[in-house]
C-alpha atoms as a PDB file:
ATOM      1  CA  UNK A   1       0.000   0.000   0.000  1.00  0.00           C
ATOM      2  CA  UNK A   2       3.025   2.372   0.612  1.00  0.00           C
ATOM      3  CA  UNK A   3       4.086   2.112  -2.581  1.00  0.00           C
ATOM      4  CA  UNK A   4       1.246   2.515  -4.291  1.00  0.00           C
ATOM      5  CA  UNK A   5       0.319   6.073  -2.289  1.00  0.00           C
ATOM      6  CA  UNK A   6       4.038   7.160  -2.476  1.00  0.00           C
ATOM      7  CA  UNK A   7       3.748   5.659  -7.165  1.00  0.00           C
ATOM      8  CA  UNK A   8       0.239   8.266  -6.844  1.00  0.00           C
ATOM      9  CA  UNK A   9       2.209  10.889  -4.832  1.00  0.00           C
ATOM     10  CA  UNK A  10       4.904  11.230  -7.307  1.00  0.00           C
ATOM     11  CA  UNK A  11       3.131  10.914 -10.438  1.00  0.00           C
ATOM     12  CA  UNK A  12       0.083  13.197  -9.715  1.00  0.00           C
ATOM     13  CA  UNK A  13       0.440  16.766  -8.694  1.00  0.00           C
ATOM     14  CA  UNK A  14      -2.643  17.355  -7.870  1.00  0.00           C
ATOM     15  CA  UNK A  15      -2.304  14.748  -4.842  1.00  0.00           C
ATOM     16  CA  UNK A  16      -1.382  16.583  -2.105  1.00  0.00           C
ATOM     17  CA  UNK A  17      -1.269  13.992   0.779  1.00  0.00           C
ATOM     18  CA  UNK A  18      -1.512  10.253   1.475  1.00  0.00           C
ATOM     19  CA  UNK A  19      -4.990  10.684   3.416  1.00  0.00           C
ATOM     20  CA  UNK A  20      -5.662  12.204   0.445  1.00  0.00           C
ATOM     21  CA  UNK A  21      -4.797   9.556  -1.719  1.00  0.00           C
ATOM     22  CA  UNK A  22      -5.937   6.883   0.750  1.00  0.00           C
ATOM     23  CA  UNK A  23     -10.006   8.450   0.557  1.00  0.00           C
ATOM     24  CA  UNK A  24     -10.494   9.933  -3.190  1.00  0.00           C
ATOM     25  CA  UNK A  25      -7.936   8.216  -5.732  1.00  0.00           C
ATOM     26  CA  UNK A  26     -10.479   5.313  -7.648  1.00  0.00           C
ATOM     27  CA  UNK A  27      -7.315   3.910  -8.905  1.00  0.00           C
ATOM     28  CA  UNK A  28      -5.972   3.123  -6.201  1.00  0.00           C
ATOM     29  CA  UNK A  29      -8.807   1.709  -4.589  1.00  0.00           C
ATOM     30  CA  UNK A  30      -8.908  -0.287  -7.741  1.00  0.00           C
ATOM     31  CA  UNK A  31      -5.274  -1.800  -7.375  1.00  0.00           C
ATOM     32  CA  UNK A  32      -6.768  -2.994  -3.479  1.00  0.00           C
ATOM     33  CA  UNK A  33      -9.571  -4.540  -4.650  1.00  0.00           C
ATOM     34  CA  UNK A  34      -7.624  -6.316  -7.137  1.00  0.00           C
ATOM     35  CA  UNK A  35      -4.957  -7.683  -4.607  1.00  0.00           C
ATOM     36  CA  UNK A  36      -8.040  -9.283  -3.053  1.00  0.00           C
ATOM     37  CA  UNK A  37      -9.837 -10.771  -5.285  1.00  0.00           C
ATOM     38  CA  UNK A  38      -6.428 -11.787  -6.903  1.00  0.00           C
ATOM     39  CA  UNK A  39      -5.016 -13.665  -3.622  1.00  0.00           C
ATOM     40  CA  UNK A  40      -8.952 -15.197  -3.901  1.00  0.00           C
ATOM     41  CA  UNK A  41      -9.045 -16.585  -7.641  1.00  0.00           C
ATOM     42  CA  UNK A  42      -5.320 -17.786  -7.214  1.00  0.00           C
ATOM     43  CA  UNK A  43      -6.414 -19.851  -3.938  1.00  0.00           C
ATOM     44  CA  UNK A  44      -9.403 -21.562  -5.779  1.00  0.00           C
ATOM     45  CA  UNK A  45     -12.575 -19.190  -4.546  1.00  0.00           C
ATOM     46  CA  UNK A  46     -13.134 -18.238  -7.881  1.00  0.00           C
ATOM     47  CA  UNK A  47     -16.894 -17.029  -7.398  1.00  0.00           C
ATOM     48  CA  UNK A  48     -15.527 -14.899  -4.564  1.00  0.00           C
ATOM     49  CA  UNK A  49     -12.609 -13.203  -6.351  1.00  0.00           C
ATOM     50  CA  UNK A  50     -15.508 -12.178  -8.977  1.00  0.00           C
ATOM     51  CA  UNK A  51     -17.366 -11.176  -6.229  1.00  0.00           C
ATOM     52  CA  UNK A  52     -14.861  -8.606  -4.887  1.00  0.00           C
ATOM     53  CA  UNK A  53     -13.889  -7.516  -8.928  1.00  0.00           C
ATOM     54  CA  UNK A  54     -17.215  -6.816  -9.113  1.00  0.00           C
ATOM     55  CA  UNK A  55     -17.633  -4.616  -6.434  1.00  0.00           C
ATOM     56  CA  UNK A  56     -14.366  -2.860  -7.233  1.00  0.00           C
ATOM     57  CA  UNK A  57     -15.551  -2.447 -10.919  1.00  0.00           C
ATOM     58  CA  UNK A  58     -19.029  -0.706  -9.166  1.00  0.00           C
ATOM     59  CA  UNK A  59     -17.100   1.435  -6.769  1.00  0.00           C
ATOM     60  CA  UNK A  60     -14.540   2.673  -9.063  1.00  0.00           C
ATOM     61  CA  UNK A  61     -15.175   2.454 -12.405  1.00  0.00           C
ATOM     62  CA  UNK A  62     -12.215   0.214 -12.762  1.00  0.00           C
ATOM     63  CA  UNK A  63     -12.821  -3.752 -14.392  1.00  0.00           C
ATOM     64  CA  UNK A  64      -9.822  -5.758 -13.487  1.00  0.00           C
ATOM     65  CA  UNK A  65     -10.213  -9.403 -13.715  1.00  0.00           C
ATOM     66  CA  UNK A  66      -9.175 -11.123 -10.749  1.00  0.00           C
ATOM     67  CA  UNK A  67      -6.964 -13.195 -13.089  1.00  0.00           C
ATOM     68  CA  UNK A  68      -4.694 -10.629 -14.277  1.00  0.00           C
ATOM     69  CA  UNK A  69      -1.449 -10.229 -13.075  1.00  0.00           C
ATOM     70  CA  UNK A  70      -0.413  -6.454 -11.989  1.00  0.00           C
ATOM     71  CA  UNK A  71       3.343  -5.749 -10.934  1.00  0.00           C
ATOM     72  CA  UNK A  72       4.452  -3.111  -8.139  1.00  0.00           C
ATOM     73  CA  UNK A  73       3.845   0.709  -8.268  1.00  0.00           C
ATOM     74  CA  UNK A  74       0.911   0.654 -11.016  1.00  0.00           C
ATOM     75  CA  UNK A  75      -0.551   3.931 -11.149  1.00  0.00           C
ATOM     76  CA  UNK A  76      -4.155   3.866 -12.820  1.00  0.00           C
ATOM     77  CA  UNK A  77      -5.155   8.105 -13.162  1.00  0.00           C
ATOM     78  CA  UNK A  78      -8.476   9.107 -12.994  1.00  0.00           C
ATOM     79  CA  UNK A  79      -9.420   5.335 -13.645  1.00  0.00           C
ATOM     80  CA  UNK A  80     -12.923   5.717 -15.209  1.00  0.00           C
ATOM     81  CA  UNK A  81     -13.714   2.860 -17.842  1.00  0.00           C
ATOM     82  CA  UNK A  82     -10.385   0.913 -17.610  1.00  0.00           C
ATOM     83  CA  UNK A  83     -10.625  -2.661 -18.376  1.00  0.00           C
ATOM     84  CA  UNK A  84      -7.986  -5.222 -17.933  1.00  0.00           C
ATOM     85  CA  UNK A  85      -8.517  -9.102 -18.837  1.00  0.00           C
ATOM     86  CA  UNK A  86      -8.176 -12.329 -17.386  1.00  0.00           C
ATOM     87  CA  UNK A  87      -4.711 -13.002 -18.851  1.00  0.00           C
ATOM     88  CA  UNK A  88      -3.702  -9.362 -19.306  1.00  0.00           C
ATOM     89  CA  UNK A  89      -0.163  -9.360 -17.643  1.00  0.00           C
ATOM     90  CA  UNK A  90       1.500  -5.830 -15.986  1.00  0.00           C
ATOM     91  CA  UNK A  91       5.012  -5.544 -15.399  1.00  0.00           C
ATOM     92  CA  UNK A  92       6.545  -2.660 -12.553  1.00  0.00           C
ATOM     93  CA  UNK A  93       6.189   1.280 -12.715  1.00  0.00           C
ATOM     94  CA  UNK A  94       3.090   1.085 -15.438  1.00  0.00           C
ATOM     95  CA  UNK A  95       1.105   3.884 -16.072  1.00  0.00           C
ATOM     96  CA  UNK A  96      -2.544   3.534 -17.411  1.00  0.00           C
ATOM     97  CA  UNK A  97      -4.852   5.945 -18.251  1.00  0.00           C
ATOM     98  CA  UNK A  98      -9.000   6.579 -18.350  1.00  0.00           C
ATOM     99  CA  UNK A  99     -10.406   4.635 -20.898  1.00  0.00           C
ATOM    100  CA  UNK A 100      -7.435   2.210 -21.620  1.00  0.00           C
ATOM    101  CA  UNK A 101      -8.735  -1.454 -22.531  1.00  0.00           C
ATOM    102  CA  UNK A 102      -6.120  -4.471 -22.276  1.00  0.00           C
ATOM    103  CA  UNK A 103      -8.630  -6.626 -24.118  1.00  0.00           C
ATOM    104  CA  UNK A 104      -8.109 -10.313 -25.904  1.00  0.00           C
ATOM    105  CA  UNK A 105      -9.207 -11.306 -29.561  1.00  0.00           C
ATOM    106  CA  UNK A 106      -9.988 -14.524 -29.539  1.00  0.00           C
ATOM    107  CA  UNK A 107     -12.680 -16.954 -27.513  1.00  0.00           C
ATOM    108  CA  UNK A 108     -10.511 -19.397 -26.399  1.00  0.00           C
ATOM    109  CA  UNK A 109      -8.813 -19.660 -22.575  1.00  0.00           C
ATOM    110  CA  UNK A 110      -5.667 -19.703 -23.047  1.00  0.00           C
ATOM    111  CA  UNK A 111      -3.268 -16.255 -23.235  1.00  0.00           C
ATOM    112  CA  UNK A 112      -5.315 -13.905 -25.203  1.00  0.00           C
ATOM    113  CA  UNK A 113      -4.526 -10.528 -23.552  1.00  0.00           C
ATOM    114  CA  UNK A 114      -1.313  -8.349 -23.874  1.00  0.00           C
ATOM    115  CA  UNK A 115       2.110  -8.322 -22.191  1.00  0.00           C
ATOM    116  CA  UNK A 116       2.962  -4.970 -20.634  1.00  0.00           C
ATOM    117  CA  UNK A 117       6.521  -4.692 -19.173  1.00  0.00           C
ATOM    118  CA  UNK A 118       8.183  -2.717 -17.065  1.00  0.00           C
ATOM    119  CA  UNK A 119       7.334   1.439 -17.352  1.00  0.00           C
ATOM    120  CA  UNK A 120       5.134   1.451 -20.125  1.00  0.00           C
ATOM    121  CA  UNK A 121       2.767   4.262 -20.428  1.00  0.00           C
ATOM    122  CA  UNK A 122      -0.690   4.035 -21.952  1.00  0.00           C
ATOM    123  CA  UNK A 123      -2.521   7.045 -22.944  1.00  0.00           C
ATOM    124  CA  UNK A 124      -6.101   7.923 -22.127  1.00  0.00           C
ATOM    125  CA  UNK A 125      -8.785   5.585 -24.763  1.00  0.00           C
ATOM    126  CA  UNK A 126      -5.852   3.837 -25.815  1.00  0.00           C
ATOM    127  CA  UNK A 127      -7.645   0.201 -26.800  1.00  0.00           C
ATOM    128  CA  UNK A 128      -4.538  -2.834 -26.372  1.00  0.00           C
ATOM    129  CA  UNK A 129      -5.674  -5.932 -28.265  1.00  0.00           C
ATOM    130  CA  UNK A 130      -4.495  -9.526 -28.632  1.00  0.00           C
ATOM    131  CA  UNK A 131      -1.913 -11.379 -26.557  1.00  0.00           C
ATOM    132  CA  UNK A 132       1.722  -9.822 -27.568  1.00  0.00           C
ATOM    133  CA  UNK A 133       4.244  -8.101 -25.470  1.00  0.00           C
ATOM    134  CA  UNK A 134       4.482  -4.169 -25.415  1.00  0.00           C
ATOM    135  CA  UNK A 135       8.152  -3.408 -24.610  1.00  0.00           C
ATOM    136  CA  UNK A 136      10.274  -1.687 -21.470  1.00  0.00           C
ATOM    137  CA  UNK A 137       9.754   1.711 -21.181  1.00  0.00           C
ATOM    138  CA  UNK A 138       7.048   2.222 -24.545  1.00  0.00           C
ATOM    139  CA  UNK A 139       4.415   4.923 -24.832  1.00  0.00           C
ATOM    140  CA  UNK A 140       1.112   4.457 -26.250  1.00  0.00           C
ATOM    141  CA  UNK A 141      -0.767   7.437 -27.350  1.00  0.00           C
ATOM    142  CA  UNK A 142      -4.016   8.771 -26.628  1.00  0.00           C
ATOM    143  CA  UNK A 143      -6.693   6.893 -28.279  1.00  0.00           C
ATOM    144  CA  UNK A 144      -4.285   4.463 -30.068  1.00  0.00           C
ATOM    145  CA  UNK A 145      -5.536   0.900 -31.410  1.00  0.00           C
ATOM    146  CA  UNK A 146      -2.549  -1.297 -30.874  1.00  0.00           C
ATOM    147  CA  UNK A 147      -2.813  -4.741 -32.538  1.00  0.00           C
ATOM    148  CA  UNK A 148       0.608  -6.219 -32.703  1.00  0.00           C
ATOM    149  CA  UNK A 149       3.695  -6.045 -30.894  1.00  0.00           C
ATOM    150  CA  UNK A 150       5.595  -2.623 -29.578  1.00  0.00           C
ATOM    151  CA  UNK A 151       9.119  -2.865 -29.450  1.00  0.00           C
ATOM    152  CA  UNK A 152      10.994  -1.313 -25.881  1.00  0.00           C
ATOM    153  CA  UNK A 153      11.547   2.268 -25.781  1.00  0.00           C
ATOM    154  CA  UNK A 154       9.191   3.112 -28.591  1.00  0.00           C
ATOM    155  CA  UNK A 155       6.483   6.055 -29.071  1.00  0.00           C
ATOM    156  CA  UNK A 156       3.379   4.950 -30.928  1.00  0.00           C
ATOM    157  CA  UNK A 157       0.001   5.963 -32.026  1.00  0.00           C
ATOM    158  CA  UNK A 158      -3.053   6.086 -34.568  1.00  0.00           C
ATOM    159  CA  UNK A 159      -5.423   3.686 -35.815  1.00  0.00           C
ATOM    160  CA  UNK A 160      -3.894   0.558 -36.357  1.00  0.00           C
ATOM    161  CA  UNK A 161      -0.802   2.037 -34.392  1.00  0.00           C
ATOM    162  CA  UNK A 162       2.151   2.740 -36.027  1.00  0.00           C
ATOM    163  CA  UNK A 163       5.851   4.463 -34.579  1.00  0.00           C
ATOM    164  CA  UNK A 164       6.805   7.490 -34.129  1.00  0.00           C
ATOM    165  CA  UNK A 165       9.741   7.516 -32.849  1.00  0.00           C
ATOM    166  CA  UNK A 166      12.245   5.944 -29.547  1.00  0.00           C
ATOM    167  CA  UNK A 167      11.455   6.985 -26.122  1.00  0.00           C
ATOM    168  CA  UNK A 168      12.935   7.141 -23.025  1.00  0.00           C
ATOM    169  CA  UNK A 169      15.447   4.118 -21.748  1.00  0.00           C
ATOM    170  CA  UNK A 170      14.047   3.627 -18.486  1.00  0.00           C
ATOM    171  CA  UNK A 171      11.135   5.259 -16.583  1.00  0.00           C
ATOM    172  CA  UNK A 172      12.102   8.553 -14.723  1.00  0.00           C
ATOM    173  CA  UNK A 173       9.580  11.073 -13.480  1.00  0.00           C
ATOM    174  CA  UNK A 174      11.408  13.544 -15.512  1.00  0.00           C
ATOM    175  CA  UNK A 175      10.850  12.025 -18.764  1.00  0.00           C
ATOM    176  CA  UNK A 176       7.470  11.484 -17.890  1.00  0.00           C
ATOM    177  CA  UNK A 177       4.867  11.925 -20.695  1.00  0.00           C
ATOM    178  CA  UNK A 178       1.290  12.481 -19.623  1.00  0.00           C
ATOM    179  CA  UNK A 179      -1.217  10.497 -21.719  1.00  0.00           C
ATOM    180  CA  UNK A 180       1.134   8.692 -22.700  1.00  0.00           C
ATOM    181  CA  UNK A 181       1.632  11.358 -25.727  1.00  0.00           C
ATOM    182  CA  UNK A 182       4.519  13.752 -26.556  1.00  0.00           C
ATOM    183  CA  UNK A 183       3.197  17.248 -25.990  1.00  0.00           C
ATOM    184  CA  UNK A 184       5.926  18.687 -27.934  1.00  0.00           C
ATOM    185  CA  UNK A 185       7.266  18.270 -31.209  1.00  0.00           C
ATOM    186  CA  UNK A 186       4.431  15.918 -32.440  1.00  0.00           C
ATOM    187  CA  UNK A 187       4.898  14.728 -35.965  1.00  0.00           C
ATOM    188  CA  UNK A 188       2.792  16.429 -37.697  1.00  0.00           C
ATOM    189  CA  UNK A 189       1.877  15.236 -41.499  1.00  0.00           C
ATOM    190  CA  UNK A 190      -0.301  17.961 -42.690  1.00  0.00           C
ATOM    191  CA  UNK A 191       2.110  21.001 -41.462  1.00  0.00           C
ATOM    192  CA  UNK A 192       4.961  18.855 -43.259  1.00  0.00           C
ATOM    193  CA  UNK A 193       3.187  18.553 -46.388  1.00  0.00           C
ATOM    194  CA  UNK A 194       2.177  22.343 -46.535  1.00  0.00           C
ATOM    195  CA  UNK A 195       5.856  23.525 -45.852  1.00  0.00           C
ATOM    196  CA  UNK A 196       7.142  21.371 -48.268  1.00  0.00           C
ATOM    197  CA  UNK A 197       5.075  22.742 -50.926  1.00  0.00           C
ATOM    198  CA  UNK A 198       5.443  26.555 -49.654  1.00  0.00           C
ATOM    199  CA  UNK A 199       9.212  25.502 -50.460  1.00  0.00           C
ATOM    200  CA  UNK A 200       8.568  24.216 -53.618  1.00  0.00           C
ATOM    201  CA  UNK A 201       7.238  27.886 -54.575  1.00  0.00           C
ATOM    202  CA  UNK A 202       9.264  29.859 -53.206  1.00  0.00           C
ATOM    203  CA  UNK A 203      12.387  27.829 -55.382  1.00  0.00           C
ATOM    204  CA  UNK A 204       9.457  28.345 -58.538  1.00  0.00           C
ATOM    205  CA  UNK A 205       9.611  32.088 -57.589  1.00  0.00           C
ATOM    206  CA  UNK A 206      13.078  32.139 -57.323  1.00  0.00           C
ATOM    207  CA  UNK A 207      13.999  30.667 -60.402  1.00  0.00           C
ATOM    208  CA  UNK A 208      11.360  32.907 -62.548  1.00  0.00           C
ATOM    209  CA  UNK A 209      13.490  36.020 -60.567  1.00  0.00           C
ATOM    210  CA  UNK A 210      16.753  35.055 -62.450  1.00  0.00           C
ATOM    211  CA  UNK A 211      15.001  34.274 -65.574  1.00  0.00           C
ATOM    212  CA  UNK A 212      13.597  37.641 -66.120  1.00  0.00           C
ATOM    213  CA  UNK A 213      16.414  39.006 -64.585  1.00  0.00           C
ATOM    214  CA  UNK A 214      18.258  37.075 -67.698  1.00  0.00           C
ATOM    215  CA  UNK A 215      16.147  38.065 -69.727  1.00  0.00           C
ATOM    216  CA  UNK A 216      15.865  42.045 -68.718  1.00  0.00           C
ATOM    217  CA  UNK A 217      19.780  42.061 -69.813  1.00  0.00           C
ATOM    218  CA  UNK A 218      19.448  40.966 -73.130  1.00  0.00           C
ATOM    219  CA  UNK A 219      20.895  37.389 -72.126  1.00  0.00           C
ATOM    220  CA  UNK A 220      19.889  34.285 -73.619  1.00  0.00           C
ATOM    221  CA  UNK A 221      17.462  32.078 -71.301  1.00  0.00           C
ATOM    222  CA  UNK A 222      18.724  28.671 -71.020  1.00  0.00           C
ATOM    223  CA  UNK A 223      17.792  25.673 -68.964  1.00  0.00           C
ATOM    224  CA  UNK A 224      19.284  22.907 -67.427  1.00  0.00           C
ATOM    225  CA  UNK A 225      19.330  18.957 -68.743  1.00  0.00           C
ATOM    226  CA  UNK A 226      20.035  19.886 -72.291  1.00  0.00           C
ATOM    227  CA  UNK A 227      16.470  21.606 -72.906  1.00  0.00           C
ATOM    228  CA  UNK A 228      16.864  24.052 -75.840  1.00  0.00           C
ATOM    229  CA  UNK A 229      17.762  27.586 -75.082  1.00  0.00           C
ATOM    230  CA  UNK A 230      15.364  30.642 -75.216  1.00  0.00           C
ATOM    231  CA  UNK A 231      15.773  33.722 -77.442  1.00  0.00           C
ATOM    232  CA  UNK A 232      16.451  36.934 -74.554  1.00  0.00           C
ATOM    233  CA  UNK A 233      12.746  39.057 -75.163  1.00  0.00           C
ATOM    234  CA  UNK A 234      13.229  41.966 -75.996  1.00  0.00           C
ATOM    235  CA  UNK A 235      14.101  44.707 -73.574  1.00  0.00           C
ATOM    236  CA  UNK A 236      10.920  46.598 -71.951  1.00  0.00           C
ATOM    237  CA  UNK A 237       8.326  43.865 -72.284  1.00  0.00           C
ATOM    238  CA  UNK A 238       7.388  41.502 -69.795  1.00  0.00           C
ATOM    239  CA  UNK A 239       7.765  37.352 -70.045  1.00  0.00           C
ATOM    240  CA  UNK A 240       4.766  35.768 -70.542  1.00  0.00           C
ATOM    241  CA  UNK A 241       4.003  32.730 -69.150  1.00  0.00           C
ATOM    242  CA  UNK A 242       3.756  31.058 -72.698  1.00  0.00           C
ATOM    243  CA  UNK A 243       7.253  32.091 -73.394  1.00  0.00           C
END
């Protein structure tokens, strides 16, 4: 329990103190209930563990299965509509956010629900589904659909999920990204596209400046690539775009 207050604590500033924590965090009443009805399920009272999942899912707004296996210091913020499977498996120093489903694929009872190791971060409506591994220290995005494996140390996001880019090495509250989503320097495709067709013009434009310019002294136009040279125009009239 005193590492979960001191994981809230740390990675919340808006918690101010461990009654605090103790009385109004759902997520951590969440991880409690779930180290119940855990201990419960593994000892054979399977009805029971239910029993107290179900109550935790009712209080807080948080569906763990009592199957699922959660590692030390996971901090779920704000909590509301978080689901985690039967054989959904949570490494140390996780992060998960409203909204985030570790879901399964497939109808069968074997492993069907995903891997998260050590310090991953999953953004807010982030939906994890199928039975791979996310990797040390990765970041899901906000709202990301994530279908197949994430390697360590790796940013993604989007629908199906794809890479952005390599993230921190290990979990430090410095490098920590809320939502699981770089608030800075996003890649962003539109803004990329647009710039590099503002500096496609602005070459156009400056090419058409030396050809007048060429042109204006009486010099013969000429082109690159062995494309046939154009008569100078005559001095005083302007190029048109035919010539």
């Amino acid at each position: 329990m005193r590492e979960d207050i001191d994981t809230v604590l740390r990675l919340d500033p808006a918690a101010r103190s461990r009654l605090e924590v103790i009385l109004c965090y759902p997520g951590f009443h969440a991880v409690l209930c779930h180290r119940l009805a855990h201990w419960l399920w593994g000892h054979g009272w399977l009805v029971l563990g239910r029993f107290v999942s179900n109550l935790g899912r009712i209080l807080t707004g948080v569906e763990i299965h009592p199957g699922a296996t959660l590692g030390h210091r996971l901090f779920i913020d704000h909590g509301a509509g978080v689901v985690i499977g039967e054989t959904a498996e949570i490494g140390d120093d996780v992060t998960l956010y409203q909204g985030v489903t570790l879901g399964g694929t497939t109808l069968g009872r074997g492993k069907r629900h995903p891997t998260l190791e050590d310090g991953v971060i999953v953004g807010a409506g982030a939906k994890v589904l199928g039975s791979f591994s996310v990797g040390r220290a990765a970041r899901i995005g906000a709202n990301a659909v994530v279908l197949h494996a994430v390697a360590a140390s790796t940013h993604v996001a989007g629908i199906p999920a794809k890479p952005l880019g390599v993230a921190v090495e290990a979990p430090r509250a410095k490098d920590f990204l809320p939502y699981g989503t770089p608030c800075e320097d996003l890649p962003d495709p539109v803004a990329r596209c647009v710039a590099g067709l503002m500096d496609e013009v602005a070459n156009l434009q400056k090419r058409l400046a030396e050809l007048e310019s060429r042109a204006d002294n009486g010099s013969v136009v000429s082109f690159p690539d062995g494309e046939p040279a154009v008569p100078a125009r005559p001095r005083g009239r302007r190029l048109d775009v035919g010539e």
